[in-house]
C-alpha atoms as a PDB file:
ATOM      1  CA  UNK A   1     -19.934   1.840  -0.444  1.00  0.00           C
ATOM      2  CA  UNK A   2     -22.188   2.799   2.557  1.00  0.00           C
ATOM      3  CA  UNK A   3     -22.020  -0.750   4.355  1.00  0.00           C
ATOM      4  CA  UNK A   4     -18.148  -0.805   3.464  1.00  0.00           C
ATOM      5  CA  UNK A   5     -14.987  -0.748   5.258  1.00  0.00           C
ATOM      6  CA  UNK A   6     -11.557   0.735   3.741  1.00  0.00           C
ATOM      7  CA  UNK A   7      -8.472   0.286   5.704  1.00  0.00           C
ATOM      8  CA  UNK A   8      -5.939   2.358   3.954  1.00  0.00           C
ATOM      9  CA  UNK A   9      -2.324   2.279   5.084  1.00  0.00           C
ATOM     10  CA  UNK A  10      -0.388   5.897   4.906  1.00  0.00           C
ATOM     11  CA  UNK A  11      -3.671   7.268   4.973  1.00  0.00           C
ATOM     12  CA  UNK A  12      -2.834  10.875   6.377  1.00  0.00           C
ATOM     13  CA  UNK A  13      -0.865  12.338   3.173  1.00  0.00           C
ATOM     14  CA  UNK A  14      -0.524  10.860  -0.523  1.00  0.00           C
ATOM     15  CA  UNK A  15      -2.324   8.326  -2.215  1.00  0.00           C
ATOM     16  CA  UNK A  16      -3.691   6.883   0.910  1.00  0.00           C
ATOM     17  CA  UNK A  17      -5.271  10.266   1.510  1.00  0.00           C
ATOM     18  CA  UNK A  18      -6.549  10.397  -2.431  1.00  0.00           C
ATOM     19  CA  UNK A  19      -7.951   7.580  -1.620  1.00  0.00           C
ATOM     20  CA  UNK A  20      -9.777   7.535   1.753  1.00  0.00           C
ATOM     21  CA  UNK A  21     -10.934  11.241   0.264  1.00  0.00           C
ATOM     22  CA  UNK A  22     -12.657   9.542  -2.498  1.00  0.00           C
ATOM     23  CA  UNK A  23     -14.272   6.308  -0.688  1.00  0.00           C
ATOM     24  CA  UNK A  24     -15.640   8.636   2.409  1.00  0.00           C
ATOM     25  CA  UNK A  25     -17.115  10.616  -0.853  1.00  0.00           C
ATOM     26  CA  UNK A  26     -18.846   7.161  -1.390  1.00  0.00           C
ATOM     27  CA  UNK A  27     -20.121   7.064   2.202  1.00  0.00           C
ATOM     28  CA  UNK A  28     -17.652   4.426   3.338  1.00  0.00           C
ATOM     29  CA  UNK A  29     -16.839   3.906   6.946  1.00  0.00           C
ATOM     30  CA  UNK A  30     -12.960   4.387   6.759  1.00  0.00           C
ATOM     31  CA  UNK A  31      -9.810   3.217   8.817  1.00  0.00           C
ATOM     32  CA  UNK A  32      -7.163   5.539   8.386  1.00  0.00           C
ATOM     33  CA  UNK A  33      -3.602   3.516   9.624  1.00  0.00           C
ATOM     34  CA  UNK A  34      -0.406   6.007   9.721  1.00  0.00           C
ATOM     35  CA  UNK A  35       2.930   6.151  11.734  1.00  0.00           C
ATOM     36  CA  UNK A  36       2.119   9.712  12.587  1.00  0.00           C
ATOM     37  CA  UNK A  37      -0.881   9.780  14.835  1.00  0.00           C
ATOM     38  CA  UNK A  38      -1.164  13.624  14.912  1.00  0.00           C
ATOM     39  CA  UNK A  39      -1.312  14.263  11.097  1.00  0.00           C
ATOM     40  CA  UNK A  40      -3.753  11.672  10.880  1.00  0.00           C
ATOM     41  CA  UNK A  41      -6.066  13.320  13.158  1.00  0.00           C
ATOM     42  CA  UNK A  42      -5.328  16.236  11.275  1.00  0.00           C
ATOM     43  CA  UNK A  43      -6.113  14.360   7.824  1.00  0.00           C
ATOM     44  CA  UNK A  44      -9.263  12.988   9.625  1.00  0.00           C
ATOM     45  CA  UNK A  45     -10.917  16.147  10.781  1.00  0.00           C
ATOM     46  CA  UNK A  46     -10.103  17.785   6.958  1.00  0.00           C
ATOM     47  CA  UNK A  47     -11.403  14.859   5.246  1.00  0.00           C
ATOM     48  CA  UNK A  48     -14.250  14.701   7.626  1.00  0.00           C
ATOM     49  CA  UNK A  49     -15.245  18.626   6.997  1.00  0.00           C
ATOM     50  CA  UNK A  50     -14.692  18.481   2.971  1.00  0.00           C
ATOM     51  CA  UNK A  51     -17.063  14.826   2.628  1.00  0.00           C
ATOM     52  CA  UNK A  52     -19.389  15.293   5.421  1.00  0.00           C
ATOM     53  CA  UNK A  53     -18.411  11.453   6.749  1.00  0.00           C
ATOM     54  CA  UNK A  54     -17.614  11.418   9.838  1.00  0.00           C
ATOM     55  CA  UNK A  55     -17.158   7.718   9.920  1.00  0.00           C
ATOM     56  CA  UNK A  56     -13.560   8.208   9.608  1.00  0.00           C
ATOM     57  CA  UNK A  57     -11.235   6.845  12.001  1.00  0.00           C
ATOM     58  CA  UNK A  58      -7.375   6.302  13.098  1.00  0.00           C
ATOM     59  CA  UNK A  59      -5.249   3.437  13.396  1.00  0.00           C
ATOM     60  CA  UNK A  60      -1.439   3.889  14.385  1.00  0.00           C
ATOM     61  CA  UNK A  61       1.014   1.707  13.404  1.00  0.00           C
ATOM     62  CA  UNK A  62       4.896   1.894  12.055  1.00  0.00           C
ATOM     63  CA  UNK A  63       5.133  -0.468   9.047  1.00  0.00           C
ATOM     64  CA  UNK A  64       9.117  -0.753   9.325  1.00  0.00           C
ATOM     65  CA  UNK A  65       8.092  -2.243  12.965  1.00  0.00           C
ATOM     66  CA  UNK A  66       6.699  -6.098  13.074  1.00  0.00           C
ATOM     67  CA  UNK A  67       5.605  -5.618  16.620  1.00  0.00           C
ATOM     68  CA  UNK A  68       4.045  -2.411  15.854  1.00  0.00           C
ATOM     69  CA  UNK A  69       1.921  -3.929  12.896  1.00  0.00           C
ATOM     70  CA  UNK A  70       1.064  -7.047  15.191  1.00  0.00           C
ATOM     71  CA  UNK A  71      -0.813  -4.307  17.759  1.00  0.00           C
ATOM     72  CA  UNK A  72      -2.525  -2.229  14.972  1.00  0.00           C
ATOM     73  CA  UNK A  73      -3.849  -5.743  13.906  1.00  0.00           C
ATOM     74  CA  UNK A  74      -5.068  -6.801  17.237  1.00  0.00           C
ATOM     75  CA  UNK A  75      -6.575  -3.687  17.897  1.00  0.00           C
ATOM     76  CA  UNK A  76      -8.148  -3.706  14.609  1.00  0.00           C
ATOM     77  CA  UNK A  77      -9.746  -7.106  15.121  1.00  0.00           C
ATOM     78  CA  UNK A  78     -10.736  -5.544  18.209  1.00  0.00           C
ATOM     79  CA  UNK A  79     -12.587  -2.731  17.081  1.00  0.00           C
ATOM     80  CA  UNK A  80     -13.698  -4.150  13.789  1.00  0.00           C
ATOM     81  CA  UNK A  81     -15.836  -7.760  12.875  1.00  0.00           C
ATOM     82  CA  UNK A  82     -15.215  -7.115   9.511  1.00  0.00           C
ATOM     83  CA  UNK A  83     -12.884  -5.609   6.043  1.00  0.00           C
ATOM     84  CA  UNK A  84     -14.303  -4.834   2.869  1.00  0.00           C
ATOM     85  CA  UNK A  85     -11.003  -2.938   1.202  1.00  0.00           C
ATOM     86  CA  UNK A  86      -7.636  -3.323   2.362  1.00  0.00           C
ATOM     87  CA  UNK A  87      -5.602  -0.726   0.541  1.00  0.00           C
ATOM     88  CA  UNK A  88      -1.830  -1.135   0.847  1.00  0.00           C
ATOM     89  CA  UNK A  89      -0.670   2.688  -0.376  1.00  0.00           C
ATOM     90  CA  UNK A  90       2.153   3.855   2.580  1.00  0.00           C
ATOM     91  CA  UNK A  91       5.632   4.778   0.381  1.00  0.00           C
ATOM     92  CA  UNK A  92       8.715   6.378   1.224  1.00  0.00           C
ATOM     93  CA  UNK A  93      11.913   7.520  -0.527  1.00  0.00           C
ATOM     94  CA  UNK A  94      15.300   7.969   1.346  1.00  0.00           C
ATOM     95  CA  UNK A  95      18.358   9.271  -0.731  1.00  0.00           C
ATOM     96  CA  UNK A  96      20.541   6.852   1.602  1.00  0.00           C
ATOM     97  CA  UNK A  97      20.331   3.751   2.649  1.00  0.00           C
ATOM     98  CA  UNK A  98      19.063   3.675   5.665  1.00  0.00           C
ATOM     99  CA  UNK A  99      17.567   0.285   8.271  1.00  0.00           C
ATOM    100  CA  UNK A 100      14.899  -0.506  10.366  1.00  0.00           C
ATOM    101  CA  UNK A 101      15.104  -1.542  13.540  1.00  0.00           C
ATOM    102  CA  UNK A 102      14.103  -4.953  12.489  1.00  0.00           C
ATOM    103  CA  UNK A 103      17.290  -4.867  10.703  1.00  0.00           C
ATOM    104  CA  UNK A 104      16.011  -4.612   6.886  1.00  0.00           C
ATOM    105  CA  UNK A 105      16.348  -1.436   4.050  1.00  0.00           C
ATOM    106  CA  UNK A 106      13.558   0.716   4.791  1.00  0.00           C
ATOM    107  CA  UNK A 107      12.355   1.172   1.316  1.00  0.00           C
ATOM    108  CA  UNK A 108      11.780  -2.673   1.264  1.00  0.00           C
ATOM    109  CA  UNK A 109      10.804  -2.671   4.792  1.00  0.00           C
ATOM    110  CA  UNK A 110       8.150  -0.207   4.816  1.00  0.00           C
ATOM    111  CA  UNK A 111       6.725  -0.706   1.013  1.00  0.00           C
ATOM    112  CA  UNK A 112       7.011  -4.444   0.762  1.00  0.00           C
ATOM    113  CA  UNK A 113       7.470  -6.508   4.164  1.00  0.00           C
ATOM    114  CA  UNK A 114       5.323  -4.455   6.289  1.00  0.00           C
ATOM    115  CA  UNK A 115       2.476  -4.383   4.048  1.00  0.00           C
ATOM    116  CA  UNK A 116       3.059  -8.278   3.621  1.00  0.00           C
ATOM    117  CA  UNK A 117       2.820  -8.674   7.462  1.00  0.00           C
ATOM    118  CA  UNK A 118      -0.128  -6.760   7.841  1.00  0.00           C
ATOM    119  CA  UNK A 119      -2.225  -7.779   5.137  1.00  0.00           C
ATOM    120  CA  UNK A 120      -1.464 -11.694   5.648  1.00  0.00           C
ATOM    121  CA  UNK A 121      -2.558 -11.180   9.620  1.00  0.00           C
ATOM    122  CA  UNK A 122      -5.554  -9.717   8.317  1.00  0.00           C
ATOM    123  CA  UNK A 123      -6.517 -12.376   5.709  1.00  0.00           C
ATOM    124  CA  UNK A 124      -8.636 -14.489   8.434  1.00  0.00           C
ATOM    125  CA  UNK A 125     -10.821 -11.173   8.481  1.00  0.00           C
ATOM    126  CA  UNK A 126     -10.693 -10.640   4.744  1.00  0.00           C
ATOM    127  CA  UNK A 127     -11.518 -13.949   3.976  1.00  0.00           C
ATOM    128  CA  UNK A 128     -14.886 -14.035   7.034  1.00  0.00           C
ATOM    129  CA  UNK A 129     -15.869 -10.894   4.867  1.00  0.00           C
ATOM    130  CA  UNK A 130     -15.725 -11.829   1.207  1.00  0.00           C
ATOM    131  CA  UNK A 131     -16.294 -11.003  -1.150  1.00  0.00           C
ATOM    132  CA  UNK A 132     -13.078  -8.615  -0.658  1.00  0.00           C
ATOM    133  CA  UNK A 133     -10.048  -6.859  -2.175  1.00  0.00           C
ATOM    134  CA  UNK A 134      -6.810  -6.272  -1.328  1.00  0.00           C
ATOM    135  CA  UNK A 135      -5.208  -3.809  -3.170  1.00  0.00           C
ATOM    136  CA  UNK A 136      -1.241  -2.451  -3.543  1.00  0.00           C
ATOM    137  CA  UNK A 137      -0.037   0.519  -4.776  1.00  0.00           C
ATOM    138  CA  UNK A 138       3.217  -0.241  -7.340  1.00  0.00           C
ATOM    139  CA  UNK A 139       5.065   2.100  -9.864  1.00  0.00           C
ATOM    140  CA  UNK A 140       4.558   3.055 -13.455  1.00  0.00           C
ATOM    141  CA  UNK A 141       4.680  -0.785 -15.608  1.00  0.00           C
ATOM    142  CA  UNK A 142       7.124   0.901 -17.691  1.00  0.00           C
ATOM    143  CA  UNK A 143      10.230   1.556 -15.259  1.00  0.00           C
ATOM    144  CA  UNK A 144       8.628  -1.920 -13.560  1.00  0.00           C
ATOM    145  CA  UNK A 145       9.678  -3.746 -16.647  1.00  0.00           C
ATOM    146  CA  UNK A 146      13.143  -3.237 -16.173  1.00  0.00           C
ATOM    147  CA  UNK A 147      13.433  -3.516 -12.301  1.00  0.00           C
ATOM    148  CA  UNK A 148      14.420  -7.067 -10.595  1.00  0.00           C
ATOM    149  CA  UNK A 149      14.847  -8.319  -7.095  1.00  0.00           C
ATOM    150  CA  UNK A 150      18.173  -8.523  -5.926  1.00  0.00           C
ATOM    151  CA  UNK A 151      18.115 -12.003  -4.284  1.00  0.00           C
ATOM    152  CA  UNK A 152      22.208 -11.589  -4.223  1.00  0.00           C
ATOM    153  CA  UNK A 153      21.941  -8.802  -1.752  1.00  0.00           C
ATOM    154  CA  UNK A 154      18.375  -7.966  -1.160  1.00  0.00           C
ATOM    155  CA  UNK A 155      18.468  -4.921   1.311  1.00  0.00           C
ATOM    156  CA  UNK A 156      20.867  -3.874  -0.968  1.00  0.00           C
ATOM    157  CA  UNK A 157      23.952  -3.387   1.825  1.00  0.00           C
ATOM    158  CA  UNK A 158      26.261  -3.434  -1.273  1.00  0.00           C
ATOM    159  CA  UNK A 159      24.699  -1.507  -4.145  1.00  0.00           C
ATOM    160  CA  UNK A 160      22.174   0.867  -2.683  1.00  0.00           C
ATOM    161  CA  UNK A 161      20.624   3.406  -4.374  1.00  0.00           C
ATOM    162  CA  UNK A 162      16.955   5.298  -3.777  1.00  0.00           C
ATOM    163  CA  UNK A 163      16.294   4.386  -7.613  1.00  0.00           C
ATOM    164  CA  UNK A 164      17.030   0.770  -7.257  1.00  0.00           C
ATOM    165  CA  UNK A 165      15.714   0.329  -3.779  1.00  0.00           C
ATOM    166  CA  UNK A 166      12.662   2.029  -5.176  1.00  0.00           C
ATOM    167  CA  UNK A 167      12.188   0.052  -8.306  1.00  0.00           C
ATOM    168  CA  UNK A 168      12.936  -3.092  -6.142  1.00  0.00           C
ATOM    169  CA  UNK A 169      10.110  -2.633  -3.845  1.00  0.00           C
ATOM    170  CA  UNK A 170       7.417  -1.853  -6.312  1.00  0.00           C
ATOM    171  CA  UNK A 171       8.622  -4.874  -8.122  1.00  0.00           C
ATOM    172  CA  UNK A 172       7.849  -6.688  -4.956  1.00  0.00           C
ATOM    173  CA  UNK A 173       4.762  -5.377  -4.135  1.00  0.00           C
ATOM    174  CA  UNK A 174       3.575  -6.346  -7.762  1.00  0.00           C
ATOM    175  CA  UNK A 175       4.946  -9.850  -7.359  1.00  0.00           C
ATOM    176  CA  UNK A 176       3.284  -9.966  -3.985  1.00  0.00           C
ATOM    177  CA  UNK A 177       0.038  -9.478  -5.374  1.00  0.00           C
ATOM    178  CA  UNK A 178       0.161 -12.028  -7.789  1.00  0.00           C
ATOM    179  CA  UNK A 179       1.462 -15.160  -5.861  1.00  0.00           C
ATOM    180  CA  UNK A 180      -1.557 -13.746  -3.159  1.00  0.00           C
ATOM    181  CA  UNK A 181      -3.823 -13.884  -5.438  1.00  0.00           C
ATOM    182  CA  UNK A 182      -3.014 -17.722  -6.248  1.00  0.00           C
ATOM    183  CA  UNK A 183      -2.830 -18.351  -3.358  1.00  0.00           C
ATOM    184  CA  UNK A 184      -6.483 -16.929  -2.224  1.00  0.00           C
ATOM    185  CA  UNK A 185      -7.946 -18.886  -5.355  1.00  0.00           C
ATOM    186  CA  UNK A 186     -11.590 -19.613  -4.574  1.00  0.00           C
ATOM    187  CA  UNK A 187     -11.677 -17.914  -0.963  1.00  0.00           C
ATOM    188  CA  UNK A 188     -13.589 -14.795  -2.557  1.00  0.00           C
ATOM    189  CA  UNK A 189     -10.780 -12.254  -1.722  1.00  0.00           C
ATOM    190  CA  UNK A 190      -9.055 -10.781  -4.169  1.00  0.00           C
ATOM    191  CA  UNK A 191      -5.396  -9.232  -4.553  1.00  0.00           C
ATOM    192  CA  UNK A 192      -4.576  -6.258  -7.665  1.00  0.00           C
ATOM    193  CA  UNK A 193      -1.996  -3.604  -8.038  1.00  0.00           C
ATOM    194  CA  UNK A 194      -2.429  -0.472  -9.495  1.00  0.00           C
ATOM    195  CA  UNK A 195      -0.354   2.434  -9.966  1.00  0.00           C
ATOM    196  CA  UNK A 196      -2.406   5.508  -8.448  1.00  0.00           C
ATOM    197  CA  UNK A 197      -1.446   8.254 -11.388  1.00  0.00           C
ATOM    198  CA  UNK A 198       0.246  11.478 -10.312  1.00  0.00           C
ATOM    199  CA  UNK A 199      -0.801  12.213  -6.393  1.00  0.00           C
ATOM    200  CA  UNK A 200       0.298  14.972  -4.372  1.00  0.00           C
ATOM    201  CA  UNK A 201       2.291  13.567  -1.857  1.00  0.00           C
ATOM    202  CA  UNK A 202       4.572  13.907   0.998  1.00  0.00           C
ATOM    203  CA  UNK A 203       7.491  11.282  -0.503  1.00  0.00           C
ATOM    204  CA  UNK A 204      10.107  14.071  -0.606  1.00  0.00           C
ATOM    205  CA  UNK A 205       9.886  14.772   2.745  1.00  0.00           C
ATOM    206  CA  UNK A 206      12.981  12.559   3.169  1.00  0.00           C
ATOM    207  CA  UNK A 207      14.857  14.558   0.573  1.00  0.00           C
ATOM    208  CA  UNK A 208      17.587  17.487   1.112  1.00  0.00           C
ATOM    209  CA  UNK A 209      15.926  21.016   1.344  1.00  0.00           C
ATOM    210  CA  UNK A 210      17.357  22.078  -1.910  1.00  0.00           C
ATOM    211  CA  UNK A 211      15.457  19.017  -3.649  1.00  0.00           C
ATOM    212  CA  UNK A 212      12.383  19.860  -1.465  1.00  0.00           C
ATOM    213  CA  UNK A 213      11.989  23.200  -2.641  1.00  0.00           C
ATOM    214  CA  UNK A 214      11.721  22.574  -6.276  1.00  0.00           C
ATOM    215  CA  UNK A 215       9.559  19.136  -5.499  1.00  0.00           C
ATOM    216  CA  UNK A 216       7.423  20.865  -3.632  1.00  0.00           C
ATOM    217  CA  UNK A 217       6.260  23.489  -6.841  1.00  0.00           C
ATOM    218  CA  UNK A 218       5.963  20.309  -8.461  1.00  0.00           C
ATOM    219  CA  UNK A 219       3.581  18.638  -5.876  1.00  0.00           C
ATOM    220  CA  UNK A 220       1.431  21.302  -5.956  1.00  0.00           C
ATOM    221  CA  UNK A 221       0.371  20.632  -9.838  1.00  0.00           C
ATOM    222  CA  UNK A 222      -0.440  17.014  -8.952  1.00  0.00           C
ATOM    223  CA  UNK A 223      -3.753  15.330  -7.990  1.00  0.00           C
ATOM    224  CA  UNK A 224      -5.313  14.917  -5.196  1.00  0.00           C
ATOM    225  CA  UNK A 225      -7.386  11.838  -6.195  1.00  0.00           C
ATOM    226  CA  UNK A 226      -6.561   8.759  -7.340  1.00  0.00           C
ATOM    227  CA  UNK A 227      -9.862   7.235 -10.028  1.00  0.00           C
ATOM    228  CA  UNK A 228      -7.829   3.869 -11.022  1.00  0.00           C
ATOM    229  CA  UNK A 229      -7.770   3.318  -6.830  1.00  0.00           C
ATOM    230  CA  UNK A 230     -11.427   4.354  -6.034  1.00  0.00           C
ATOM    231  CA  UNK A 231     -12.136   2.379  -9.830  1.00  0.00           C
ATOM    232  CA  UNK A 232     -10.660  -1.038  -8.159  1.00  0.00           C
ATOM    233  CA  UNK A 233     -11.970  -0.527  -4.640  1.00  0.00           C
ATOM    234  CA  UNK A 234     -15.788   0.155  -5.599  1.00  0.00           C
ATOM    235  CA  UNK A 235     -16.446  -1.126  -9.173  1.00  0.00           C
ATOM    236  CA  UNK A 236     -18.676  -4.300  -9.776  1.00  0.00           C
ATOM    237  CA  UNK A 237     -16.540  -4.681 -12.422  1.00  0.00           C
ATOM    238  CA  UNK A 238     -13.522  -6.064 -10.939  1.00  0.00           C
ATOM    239  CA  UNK A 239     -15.290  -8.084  -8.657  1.00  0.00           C
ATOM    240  CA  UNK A 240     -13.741 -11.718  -8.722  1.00  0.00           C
ATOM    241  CA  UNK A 241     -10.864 -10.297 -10.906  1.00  0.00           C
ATOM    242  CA  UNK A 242      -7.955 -10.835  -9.179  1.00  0.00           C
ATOM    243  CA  UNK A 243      -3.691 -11.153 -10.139  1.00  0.00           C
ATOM    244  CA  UNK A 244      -4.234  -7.939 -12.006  1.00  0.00           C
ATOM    245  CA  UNK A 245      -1.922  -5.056 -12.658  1.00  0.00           C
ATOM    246  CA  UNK A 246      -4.076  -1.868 -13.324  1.00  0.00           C
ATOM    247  CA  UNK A 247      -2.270   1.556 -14.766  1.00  0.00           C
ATOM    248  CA  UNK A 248      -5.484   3.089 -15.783  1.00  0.00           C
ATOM    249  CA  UNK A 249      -9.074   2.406 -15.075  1.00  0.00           C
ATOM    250  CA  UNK A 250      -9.835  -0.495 -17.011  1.00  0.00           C
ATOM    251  CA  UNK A 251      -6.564  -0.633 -18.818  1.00  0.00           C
ATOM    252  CA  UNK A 252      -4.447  -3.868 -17.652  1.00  0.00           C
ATOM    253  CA  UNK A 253      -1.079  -4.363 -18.045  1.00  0.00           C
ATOM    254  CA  UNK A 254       1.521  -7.130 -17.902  1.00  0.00           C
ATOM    255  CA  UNK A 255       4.562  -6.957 -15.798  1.00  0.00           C
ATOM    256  CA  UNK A 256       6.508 -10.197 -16.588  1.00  0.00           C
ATOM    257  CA  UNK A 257       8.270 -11.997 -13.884  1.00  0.00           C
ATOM    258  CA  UNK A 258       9.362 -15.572 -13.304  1.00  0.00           C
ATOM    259  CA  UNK A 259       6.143 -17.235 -10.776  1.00  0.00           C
ATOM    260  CA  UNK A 260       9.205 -18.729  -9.354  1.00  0.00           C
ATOM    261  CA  UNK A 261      10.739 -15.506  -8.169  1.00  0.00           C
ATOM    262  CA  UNK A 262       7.167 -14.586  -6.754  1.00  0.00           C
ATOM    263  CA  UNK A 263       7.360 -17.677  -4.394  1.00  0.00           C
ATOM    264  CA  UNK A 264      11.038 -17.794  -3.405  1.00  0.00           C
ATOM    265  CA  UNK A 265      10.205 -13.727  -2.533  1.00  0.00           C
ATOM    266  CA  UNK A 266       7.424 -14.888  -0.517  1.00  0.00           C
ATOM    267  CA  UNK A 267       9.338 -17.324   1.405  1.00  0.00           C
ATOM    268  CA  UNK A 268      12.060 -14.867   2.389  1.00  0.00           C
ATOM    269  CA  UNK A 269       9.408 -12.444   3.375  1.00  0.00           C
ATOM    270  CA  UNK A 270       7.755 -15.185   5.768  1.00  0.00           C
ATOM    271  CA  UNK A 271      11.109 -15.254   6.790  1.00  0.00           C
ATOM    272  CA  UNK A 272      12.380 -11.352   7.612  1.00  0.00           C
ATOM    273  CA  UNK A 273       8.896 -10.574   9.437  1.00  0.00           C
ATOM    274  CA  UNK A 274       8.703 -13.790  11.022  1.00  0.00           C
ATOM    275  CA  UNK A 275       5.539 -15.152   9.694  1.00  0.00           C
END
């Protein structure tokens, strides 16, 4: 992975940070892109010291914020002629509903549509670069089996839940991957989701202190690497395999959905982030 470069989105805590951890292991030059520009610096200089790689570097960008993704883009193109990995991993959880300024539910916002923006306004570099992967972070395919997308009231104004808007946006993500990967047929860039395993992570950050506490012990038991990630990002294995859902290394699993739902989800993504 020497000659390679990762763009990883939430890079600075999670499985963004499992990740970039393991690939500057590998030797590869890394682009770390968080909201939070000061504890990714802080990620940067840790990951830096424990690998020995100092080809790590920062890219800020708020995915809830079109305008904000369109500048990390430009300035990416700016700095960089080329992407080997994009790795979509940023999450979030919020108890209530809450809205981005664009107006959408920031589960779906920041897990689904922002990641949609930025990796389709990367493709023309992804595609100059191939052979590449793109590669999304989703849930466990068991709880994904019984989520849907709410077409009837899709940032969920009406029946809003963290579970739901959770489950909805990993759904999407998954579905995302799939109609990408048809539609990148034959381009030599590739588009698989994977769900990362346990990670340490900063997702209850969101959460009320009396929930923190308790996830906190919790966090501490989990890893801090992510092998079915690094497994998909470096392996010569999966190289030309693409629509995949990966829960283990080497272990694929179906999520059904109607291909139908994929495209009409696309279209009203083109739609929200104004594509």
């Amino acid at each position: 992975m020497k000659d390679k470069l990762i763009l990883i989105t939430g890079g600075s805590a999670g499985v963004g940070r499992a990740a970039a951890l393991g690939l500057a292991r590998m030797g590869a030059r890394i682009v770390l892109l968080s909201r939070d520009r000061q504890r990714a610096e802080q990620t940067r200089q840790e990951l830096a010291a424990s690998t020995g790689n100092e080809r790590i570097e920062l890219l800020q960008a708020d995915l809830s914020e079109w305008a904000s993704i369109r500048c990390a883009v430009e300035q990416f193109k700016e700095r960089c002629d080329r992407l080997d990995v994009l790795m979509n991993c940023a999450g979030v959880l919020y108890l209530r509903r809450t809205v981005s300024v664009e107006g959408a539910e920031m589960t779906l916002a920041v897990e689904f549509l922002g990641h949609f923006l930025l990796t389709n306004l990367l493709l023309d570099v992804l595609k100059r670069s191939a052979p590449t992967r793109v590669l999304t972070v989703t849930g466990n395919a068991g709880p994904l089996r019984f989520a849907r997308i709410h077409f009837d009231d899709l940032q969920l104004e009406d029946s809003y839940n963290p579970v739901r808007a959770k489950l909805q946006a990993e759904l999407a993500k998954a579905m995302f991957m799939v109609e990408l990967a048809r539609r990148l047929d034959g381009t030599g860039v590739t588009a698989n989701a994977f769900h990362p395993g346990l990670i340490r992570s900063r997702i209850i950050r969101n959460l009320p202190w009396y929930l923190r506490i308790p996830g906190a012990l919790g966090m501490a038991l989990l890893s801090k690497e992510t092998g079915t990630g690094l497994y998909l990002a470096s392996s010569p294995e999966v190289e030309g395999v693409s629509g995949r859902f990966y829960e283990r290394v080497e272990r694929e699993e179906k999520i059904p959905f109607d291909s139908k739902e994929a495209r009409r989800l696309w279209r009203l993504a083109e739609s929200l982030t104004g594509l």
